[in-house]
PDB file of N, CA and C in Angstrom:
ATOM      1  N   UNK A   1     265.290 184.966 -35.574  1.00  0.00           N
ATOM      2  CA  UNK A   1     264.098 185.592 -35.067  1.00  0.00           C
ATOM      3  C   UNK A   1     263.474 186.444 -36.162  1.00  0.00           C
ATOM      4  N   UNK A   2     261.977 186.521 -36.548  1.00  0.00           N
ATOM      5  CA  UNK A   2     261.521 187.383 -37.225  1.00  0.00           C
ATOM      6  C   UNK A   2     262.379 188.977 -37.203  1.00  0.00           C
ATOM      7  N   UNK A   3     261.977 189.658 -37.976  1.00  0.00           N
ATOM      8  CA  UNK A   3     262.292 191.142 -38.063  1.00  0.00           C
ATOM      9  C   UNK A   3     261.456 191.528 -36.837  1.00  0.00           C
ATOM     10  N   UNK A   4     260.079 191.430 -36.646  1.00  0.00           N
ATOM     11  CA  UNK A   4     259.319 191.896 -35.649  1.00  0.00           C
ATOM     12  C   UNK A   4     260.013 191.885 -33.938  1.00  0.00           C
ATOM     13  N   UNK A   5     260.626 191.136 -33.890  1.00  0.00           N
ATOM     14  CA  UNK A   5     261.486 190.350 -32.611  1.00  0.00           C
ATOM     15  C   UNK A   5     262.518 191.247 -32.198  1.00  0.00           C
ATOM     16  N   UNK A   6     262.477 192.516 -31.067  1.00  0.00           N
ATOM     17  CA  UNK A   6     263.480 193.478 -31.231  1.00  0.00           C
ATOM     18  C   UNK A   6     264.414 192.760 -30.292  1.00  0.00           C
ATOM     19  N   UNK A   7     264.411 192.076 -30.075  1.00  0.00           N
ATOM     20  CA  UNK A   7     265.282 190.880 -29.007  1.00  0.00           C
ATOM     21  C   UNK A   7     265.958 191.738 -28.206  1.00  0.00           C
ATOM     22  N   UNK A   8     265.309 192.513 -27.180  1.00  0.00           N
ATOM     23  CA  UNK A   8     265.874 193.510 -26.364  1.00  0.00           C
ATOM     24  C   UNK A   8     266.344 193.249 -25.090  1.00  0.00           C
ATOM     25  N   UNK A   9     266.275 191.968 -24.946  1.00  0.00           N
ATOM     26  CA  UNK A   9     266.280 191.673 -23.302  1.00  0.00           C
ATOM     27  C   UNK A   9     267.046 190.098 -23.477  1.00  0.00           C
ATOM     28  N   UNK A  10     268.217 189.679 -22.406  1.00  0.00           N
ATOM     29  CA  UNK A  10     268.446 188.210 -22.678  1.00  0.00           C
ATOM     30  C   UNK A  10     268.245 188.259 -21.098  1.00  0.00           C
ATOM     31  N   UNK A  11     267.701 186.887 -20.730  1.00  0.00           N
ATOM     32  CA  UNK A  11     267.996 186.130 -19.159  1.00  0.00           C
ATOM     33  C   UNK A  11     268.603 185.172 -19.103  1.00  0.00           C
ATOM     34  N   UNK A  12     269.237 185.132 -18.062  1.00  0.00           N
ATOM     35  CA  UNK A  12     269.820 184.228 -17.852  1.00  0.00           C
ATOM     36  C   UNK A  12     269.037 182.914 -17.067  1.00  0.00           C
ATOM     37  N   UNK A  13     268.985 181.489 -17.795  1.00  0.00           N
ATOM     38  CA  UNK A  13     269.046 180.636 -17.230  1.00  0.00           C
ATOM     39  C   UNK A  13     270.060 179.181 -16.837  1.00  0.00           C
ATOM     40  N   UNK A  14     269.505 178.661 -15.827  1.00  0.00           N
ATOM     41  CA  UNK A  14     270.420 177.640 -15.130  1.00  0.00           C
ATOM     42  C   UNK A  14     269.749 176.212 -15.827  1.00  0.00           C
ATOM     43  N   UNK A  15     270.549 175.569 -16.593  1.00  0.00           N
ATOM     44  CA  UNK A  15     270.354 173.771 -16.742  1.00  0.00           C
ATOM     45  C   UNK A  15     270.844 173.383 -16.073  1.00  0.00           C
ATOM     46  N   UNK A  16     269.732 172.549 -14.997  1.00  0.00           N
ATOM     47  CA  UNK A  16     270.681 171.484 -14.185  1.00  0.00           C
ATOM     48  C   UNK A  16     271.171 170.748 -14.630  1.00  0.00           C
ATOM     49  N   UNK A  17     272.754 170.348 -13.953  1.00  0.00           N
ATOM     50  CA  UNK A  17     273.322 169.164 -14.509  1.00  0.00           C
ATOM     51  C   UNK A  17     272.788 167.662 -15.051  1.00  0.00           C
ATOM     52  N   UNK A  18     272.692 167.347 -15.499  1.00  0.00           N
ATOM     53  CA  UNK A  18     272.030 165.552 -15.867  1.00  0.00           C
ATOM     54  C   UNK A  18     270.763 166.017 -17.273  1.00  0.00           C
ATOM     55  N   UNK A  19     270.305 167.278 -17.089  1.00  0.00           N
ATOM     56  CA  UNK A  19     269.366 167.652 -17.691  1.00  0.00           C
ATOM     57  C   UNK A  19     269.328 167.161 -19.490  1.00  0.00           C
ATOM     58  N   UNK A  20     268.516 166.672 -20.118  1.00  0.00           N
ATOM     59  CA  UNK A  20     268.318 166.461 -21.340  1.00  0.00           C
ATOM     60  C   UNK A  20     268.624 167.476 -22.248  1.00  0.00           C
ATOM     61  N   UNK A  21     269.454 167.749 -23.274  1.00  0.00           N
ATOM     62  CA  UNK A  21     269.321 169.416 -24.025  1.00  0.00           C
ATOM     63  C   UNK A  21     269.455 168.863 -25.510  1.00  0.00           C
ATOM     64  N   UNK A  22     269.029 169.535 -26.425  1.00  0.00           N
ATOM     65  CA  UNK A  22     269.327 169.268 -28.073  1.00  0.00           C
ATOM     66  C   UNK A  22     270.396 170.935 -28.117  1.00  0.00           C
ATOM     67  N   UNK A  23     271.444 170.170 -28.944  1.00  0.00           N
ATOM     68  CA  UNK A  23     272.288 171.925 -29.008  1.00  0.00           C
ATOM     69  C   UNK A  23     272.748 171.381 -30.500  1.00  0.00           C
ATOM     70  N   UNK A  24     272.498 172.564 -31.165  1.00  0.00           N
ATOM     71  CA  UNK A  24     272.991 172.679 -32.763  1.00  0.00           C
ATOM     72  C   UNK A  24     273.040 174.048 -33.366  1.00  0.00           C
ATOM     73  N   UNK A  25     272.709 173.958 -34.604  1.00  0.00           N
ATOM     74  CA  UNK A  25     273.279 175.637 -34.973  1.00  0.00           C
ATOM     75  C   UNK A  25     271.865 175.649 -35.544  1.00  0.00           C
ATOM     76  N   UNK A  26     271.884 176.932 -35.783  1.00  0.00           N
ATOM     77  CA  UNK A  26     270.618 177.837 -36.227  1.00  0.00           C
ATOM     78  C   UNK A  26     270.561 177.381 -38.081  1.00  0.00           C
ATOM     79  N   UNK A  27     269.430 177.291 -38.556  1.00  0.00           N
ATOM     80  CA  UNK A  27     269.452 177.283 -39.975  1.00  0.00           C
ATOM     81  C   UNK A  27     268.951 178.594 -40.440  1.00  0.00           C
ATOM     82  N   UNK A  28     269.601 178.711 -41.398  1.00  0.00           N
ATOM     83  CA  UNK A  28     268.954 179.623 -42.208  1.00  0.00           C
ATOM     84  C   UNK A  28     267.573 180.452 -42.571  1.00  0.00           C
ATOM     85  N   UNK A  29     267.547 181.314 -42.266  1.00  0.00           N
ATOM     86  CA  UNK A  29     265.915 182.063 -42.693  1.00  0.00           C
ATOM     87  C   UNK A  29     265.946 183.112 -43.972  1.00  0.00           C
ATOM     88  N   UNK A  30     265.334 182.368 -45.218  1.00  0.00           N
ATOM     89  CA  UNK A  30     265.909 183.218 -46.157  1.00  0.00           C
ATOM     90  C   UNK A  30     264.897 184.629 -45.794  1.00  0.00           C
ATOM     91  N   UNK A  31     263.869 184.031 -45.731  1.00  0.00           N
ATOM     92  CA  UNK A  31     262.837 184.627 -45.413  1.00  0.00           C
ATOM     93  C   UNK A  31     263.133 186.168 -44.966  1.00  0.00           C
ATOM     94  N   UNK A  32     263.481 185.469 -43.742  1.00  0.00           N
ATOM     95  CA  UNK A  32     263.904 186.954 -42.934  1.00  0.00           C
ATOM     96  C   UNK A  32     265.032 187.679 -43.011  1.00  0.00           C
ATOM     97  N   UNK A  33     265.850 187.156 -44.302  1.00  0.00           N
ATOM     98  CA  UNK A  33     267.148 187.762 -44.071  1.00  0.00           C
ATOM     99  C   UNK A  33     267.883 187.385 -43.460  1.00  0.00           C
ATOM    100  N   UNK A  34     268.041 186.556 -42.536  1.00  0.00           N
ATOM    101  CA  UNK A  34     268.747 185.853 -41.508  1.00  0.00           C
ATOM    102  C   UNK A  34     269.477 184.470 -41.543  1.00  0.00           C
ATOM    103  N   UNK A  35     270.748 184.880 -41.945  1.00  0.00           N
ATOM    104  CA  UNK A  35     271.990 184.162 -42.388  1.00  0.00           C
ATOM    105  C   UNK A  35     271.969 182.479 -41.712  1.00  0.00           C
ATOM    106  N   UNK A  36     271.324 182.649 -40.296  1.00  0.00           N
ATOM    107  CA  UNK A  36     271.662 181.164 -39.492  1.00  0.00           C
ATOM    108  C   UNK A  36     273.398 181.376 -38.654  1.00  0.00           C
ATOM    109  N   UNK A  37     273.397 179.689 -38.426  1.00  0.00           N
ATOM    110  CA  UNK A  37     274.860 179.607 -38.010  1.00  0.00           C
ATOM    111  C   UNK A  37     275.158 179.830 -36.816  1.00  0.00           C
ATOM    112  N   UNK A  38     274.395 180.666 -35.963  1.00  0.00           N
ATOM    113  CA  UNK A  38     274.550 180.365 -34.380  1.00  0.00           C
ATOM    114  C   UNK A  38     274.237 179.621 -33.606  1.00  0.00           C
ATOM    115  N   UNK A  39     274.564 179.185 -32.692  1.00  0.00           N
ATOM    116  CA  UNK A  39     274.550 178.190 -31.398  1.00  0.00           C
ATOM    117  C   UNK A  39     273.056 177.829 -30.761  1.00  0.00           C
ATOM    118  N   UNK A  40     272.243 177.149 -30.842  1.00  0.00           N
ATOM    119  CA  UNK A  40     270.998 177.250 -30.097  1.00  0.00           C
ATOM    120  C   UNK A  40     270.647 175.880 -29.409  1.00  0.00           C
ATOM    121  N   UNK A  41     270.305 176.176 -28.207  1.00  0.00           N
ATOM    122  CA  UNK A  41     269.937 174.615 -27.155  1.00  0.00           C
ATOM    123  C   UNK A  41     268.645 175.036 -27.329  1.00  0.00           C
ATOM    124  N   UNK A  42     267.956 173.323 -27.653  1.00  0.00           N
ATOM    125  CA  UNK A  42     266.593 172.886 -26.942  1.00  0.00           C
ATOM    126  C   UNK A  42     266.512 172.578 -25.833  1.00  0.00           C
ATOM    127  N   UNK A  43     265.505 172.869 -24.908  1.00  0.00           N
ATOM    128  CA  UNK A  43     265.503 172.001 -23.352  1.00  0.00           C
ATOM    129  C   UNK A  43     263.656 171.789 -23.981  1.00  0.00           C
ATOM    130  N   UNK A  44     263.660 170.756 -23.845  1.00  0.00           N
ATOM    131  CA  UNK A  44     262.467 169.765 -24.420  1.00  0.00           C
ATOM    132  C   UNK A  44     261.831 169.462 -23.497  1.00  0.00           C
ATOM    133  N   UNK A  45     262.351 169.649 -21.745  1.00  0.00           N
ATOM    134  CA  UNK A  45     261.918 169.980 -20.737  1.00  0.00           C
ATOM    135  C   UNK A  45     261.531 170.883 -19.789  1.00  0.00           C
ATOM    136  N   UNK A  46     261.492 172.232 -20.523  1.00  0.00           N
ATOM    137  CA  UNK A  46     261.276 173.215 -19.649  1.00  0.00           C
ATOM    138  C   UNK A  46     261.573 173.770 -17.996  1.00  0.00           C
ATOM    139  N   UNK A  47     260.436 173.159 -17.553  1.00  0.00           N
ATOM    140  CA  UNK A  47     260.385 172.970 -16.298  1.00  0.00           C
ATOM    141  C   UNK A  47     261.388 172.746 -15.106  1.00  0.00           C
ATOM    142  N   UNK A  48     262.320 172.491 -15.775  1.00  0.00           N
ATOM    143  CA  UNK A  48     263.967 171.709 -15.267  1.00  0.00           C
ATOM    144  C   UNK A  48     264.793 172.827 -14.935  1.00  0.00           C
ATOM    145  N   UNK A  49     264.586 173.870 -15.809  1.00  0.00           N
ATOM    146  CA  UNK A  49     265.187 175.480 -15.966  1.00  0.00           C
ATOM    147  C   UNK A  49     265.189 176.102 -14.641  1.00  0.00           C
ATOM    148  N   UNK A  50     266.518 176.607 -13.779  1.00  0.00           N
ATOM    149  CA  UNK A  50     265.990 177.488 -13.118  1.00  0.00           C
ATOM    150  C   UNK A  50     266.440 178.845 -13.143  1.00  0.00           C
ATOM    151  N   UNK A  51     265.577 180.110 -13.054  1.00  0.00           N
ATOM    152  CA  UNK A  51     265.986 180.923 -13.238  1.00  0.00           C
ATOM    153  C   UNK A  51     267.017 181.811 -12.779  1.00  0.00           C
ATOM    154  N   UNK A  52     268.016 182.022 -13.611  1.00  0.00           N
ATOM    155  CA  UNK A  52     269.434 182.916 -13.464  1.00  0.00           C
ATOM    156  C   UNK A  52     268.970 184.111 -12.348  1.00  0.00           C
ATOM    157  N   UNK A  53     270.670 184.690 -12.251  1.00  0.00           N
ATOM    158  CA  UNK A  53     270.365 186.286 -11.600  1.00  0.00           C
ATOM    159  C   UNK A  53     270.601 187.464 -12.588  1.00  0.00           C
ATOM    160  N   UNK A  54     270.752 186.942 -13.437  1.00  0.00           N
ATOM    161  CA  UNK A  54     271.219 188.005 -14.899  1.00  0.00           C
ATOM    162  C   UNK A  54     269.765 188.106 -15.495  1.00  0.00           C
ATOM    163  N   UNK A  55     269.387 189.450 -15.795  1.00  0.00           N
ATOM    164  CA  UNK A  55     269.049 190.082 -17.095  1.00  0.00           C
ATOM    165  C   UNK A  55     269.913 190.651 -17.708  1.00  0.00           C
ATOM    166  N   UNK A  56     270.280 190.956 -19.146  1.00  0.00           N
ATOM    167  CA  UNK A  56     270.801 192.040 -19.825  1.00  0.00           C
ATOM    168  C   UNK A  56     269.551 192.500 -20.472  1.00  0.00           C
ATOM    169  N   UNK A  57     270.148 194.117 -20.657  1.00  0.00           N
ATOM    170  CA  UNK A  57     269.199 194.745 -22.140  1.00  0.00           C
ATOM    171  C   UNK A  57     269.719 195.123 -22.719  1.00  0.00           C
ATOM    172  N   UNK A  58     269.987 195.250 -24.236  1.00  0.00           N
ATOM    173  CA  UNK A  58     270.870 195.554 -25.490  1.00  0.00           C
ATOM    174  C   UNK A  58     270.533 196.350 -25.795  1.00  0.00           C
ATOM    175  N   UNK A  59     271.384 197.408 -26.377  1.00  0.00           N
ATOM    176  CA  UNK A  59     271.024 198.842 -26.670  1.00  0.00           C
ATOM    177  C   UNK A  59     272.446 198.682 -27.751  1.00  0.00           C
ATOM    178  N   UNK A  60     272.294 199.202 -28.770  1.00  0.00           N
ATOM    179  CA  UNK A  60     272.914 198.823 -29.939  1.00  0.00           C
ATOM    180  C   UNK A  60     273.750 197.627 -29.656  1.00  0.00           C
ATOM    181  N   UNK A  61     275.036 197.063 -29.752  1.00  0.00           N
ATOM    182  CA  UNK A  61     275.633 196.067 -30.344  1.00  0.00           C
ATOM    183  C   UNK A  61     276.176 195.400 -28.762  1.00  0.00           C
ATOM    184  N   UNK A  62     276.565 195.859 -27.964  1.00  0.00           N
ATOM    185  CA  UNK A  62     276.845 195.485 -26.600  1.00  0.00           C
ATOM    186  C   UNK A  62     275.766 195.282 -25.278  1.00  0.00           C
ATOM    187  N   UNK A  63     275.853 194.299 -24.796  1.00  0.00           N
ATOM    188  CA  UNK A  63     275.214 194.209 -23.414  1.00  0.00           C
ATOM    189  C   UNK A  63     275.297 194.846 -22.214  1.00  0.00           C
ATOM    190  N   UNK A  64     274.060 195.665 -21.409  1.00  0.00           N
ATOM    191  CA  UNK A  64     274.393 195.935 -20.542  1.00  0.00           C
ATOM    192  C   UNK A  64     273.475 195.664 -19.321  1.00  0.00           C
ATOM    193  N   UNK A  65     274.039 195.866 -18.237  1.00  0.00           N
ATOM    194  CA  UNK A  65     273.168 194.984 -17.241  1.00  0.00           C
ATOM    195  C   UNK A  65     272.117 196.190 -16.316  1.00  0.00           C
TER     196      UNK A  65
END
């Protein structure tokens, strides 16, 4: 994610089973400083998503609900 991106909030969503997904790892952003290497799904379908009962909001290094 850019620097600008305070990524303060995660939700939770539901893929239905059968659902289409691309899952691979993150590349590199020299750009931003940002090493890569984590886990990230495409859903190329959106719409398919339904929404979780989880929000978190992050406040330094741990999640809280």
């Amino acid at each position: 994610m850019p620097p600008t991106n305070k990524a303060e909030k995660v939700q939770e969503w539901i893929i239905p089973k059968g659902t289409k997904v691309l899952d691979g790892t993150v590349a590199p952003h020299e750009e931003w400083g940002r090493p890569g290497g984590a886990r990230q799904i495409f859903v190329p379908n959106p719409e398919m998503l339904k929404e979780g009962k989880n929000t978190w909001y992050l406040k330094g290094t741990s999640y809280t609900k």
